[in-house]
C-alpha atoms as a PDB file:
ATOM      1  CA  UNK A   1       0.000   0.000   0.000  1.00  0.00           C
ATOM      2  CA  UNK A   2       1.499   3.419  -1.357  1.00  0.00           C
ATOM      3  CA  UNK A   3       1.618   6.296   1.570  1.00  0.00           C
ATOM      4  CA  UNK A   4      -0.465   9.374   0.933  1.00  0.00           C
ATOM      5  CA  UNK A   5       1.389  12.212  -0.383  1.00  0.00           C
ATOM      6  CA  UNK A   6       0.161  13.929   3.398  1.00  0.00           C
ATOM      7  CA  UNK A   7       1.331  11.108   5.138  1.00  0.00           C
ATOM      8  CA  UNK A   8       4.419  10.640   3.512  1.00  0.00           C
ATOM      9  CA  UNK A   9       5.397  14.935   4.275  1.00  0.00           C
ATOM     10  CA  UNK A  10       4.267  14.609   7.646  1.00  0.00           C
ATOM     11  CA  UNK A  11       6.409  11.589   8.418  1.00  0.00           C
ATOM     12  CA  UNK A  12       9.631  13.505   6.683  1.00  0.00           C
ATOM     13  CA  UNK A  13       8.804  16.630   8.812  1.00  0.00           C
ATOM     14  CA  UNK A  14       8.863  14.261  11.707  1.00  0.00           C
ATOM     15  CA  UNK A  15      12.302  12.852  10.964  1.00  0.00           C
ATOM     16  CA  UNK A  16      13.919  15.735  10.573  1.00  0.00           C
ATOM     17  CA  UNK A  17      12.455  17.776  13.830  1.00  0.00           C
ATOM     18  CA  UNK A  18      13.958  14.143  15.574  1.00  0.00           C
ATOM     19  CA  UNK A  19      17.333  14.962  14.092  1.00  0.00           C
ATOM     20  CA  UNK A  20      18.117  12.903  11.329  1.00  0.00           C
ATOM     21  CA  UNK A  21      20.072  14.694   8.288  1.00  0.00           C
ATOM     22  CA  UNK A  22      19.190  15.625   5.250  1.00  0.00           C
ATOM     23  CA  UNK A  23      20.915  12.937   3.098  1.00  0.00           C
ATOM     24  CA  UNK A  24      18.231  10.316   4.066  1.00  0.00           C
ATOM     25  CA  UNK A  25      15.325  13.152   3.692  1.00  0.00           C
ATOM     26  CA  UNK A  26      16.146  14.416   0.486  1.00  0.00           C
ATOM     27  CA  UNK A  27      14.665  10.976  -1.440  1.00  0.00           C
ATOM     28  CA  UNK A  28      11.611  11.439   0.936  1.00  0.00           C
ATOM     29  CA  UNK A  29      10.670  15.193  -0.406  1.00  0.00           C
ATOM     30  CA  UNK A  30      11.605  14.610  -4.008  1.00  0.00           C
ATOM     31  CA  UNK A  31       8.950  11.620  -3.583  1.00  0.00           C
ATOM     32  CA  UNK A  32       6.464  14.367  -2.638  1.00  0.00           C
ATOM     33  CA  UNK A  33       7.184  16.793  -5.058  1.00  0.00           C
ATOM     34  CA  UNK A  34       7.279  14.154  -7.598  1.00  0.00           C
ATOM     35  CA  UNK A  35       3.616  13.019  -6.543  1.00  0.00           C
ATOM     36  CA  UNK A  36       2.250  16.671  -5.533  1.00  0.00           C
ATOM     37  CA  UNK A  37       4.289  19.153  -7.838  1.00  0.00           C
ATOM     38  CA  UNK A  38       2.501  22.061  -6.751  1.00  0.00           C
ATOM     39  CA  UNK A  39       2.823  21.924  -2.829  1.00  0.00           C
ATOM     40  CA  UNK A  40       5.120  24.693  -1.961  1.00  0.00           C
ATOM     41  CA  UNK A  41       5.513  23.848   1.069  1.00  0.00           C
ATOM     42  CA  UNK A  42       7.008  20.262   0.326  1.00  0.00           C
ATOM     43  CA  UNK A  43       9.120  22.733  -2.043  1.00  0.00           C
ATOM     44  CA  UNK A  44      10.568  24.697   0.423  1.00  0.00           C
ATOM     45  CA  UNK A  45      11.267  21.707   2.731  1.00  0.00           C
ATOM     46  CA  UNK A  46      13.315  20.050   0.095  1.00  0.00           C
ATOM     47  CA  UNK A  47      15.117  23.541  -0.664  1.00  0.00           C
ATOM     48  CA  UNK A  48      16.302  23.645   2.846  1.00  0.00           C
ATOM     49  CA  UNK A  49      17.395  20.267   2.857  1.00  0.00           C
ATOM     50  CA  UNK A  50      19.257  20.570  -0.586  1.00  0.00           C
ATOM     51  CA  UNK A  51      21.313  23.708   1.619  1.00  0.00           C
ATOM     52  CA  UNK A  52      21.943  21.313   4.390  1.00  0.00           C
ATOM     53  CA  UNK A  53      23.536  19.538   1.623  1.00  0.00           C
ATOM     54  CA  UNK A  54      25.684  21.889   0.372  1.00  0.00           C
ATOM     55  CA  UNK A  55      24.102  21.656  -3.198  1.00  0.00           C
ATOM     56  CA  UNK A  56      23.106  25.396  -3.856  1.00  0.00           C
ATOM     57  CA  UNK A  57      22.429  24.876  -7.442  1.00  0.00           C
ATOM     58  CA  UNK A  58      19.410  22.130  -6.332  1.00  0.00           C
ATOM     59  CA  UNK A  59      18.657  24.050  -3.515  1.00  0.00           C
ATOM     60  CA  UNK A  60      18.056  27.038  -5.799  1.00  0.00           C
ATOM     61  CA  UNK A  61      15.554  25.137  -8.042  1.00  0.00           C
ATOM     62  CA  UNK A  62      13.556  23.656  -5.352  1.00  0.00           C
ATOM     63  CA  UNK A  63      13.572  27.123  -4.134  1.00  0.00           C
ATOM     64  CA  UNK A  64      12.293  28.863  -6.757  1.00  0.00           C
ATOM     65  CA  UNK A  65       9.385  26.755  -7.642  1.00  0.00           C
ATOM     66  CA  UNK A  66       8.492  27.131  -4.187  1.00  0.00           C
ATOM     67  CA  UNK A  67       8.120  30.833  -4.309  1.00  0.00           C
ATOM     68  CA  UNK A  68       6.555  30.734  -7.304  1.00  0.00           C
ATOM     69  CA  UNK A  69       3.802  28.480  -5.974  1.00  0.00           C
ATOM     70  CA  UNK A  70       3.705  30.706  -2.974  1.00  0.00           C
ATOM     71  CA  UNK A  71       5.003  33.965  -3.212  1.00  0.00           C
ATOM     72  CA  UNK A  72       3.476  35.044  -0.173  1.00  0.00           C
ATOM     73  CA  UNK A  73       5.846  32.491   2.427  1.00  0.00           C
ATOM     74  CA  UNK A  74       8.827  33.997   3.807  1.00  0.00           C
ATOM     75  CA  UNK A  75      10.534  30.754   4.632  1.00  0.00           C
ATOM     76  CA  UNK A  76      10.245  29.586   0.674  1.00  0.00           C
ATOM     77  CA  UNK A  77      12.059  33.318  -0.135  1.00  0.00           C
ATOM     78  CA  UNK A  78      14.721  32.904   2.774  1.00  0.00           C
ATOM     79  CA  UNK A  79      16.022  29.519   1.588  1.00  0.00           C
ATOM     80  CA  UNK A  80      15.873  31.260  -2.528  1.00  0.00           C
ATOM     81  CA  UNK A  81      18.028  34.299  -0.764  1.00  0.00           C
ATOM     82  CA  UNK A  82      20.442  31.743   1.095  1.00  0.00           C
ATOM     83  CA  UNK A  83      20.237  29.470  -2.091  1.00  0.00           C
ATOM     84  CA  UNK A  84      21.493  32.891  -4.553  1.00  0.00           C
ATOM     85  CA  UNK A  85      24.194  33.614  -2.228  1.00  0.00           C
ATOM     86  CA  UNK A  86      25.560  30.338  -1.654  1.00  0.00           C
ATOM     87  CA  UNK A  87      25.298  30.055  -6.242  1.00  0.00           C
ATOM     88  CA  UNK A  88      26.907  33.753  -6.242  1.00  0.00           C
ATOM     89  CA  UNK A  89      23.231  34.866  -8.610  1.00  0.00           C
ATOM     90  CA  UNK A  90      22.447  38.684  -8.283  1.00  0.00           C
ATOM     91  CA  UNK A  91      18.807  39.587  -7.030  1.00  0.00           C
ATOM     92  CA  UNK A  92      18.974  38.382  -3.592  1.00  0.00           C
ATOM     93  CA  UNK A  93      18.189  41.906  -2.100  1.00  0.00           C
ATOM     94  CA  UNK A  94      14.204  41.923  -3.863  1.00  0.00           C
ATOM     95  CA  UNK A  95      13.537  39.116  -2.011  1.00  0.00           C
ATOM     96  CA  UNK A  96      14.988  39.709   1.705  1.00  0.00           C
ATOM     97  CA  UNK A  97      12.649  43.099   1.203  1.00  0.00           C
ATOM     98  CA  UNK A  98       9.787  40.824   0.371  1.00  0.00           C
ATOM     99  CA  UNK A  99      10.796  38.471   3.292  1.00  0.00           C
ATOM    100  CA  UNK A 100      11.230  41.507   5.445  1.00  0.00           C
ATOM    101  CA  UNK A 101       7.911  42.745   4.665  1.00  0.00           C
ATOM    102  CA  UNK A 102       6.365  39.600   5.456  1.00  0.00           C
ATOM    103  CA  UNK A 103       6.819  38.832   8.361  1.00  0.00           C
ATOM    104  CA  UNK A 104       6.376  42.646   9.731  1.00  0.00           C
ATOM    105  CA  UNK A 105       2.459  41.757   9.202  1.00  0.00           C
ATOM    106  CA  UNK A 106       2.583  38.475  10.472  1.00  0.00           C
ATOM    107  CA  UNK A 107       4.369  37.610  13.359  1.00  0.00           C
ATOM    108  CA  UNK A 108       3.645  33.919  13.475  1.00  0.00           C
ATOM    109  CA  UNK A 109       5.647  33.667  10.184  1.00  0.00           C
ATOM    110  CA  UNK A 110       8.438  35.842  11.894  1.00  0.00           C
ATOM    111  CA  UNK A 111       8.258  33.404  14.436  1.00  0.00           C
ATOM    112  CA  UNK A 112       8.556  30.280  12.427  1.00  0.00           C
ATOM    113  CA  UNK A 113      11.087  32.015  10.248  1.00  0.00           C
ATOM    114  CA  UNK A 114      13.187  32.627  13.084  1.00  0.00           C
ATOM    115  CA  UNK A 115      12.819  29.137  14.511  1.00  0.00           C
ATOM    116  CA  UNK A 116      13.991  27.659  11.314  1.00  0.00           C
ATOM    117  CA  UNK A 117      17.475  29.909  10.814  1.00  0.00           C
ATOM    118  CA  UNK A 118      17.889  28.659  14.642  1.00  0.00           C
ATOM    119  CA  UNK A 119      17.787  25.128  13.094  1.00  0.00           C
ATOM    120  CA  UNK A 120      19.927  25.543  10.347  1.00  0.00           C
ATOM    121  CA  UNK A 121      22.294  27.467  12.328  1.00  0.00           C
ATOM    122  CA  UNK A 122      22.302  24.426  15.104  1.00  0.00           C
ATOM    123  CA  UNK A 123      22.426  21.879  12.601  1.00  0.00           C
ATOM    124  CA  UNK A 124      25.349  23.857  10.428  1.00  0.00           C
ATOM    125  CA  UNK A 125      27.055  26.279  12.844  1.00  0.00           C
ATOM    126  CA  UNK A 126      29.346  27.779  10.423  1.00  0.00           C
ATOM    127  CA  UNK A 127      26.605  28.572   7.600  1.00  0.00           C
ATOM    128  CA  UNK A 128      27.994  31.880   6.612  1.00  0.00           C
ATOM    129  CA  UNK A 129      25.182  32.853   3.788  1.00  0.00           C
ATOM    130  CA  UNK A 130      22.154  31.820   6.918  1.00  0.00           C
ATOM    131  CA  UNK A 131      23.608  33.945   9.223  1.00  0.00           C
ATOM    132  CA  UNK A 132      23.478  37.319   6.675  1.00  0.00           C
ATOM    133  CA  UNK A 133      20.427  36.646   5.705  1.00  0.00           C
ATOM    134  CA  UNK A 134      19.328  36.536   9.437  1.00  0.00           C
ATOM    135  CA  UNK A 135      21.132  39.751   9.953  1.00  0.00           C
ATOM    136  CA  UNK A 136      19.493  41.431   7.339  1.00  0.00           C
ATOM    137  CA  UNK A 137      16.168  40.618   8.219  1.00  0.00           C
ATOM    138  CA  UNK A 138      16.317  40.637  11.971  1.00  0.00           C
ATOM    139  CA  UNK A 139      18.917  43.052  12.665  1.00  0.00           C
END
C-alpha cells in the first residue's frame, strides 16, 4: 500500500524535527514533489534540505518553484536568498525586502522564520550565507 502524499510529508517533517540529516530526507521530499508538484511547502522543505547539503544549485531550483507556488511564504524566499548567495546569482536583495515585509504583518511567520534559521544554524554552525540573511532581516 502506497503512503499518501500527506502522510508521507508529515512523516519527513517528523524525521527531521527528531534529528536525522538531510541525506536520508532528500529521497523522501523529491517523492512528494514528484507526486504533488505544486505543494510549496514540500518545495521549500526540500530547498532547505538541498542547503543542508551543500548543493546550492538544487537548492536554488527547489527554491524557486516554491516561491513561485507561494510567493506570499517567507521561509520559501529565505532559503531562494540563502540558495542565490551560496550560487553567487544577483537579485537576492528583492527578495529579503519581500521576506522583510512579510513577516512585519505576520508575526507567526516571523516566528517560524526565526525558529527555522535557529535550526539551520544548530544543525550547520558555520553557515555563513544563513547567518546574513538573518542579519538582514532581523537586525
Amino acid at each position: 500500500m502506497t503512503q499518501t502524499i500527506e502522510s508521507l510529508f508529515d512523516q519527513g517533517v517528523e524525521r527531521y524535527k527528531a534529528g536525522e540529516g538531510p541525506d536520508t530526507l532528500i529521497p523522501v521530499f523529491k517523492e512528494v514533489c514528484d507526486r504533488a508538484p505544486k505543494s510549496s511547502a514540500a518545495w521549500t522543505c526540500l530547498a532547505w534540505l538541498y542547503l543542508l547539503a551543500d548543493k546550492p544549485s538544487k537548492a536554488y531550483e527547489a527554491a524557486q518553484k516554491a516561491v513561485k507556488l507561494n510567493p506570499q511564504d517567507p521561509q520559501a524566499r529565505v532559503n531562494l536568498s540563502v540558495a542565490m548567495l551560496e550560487a553567487g546569482k544577483k537579485g537576492v536583495r528583492q527578495h529579503i525586502e519581500v521576506s522583510q515585509q512579510i513577516i512585519l504583518v505576520a508575526p507567526e511567520l516571523r516566528e517560524e522564520v526565526q525558529q527555522n534559521i535557529q535550526d539551520g544554524l544548530n544543525r550547520k554552525p558555520e553557515w555563513a550565507s544563513l547567518a546574513r540573511v538573518q542579519a538582514w532581516l532581523f537586525e
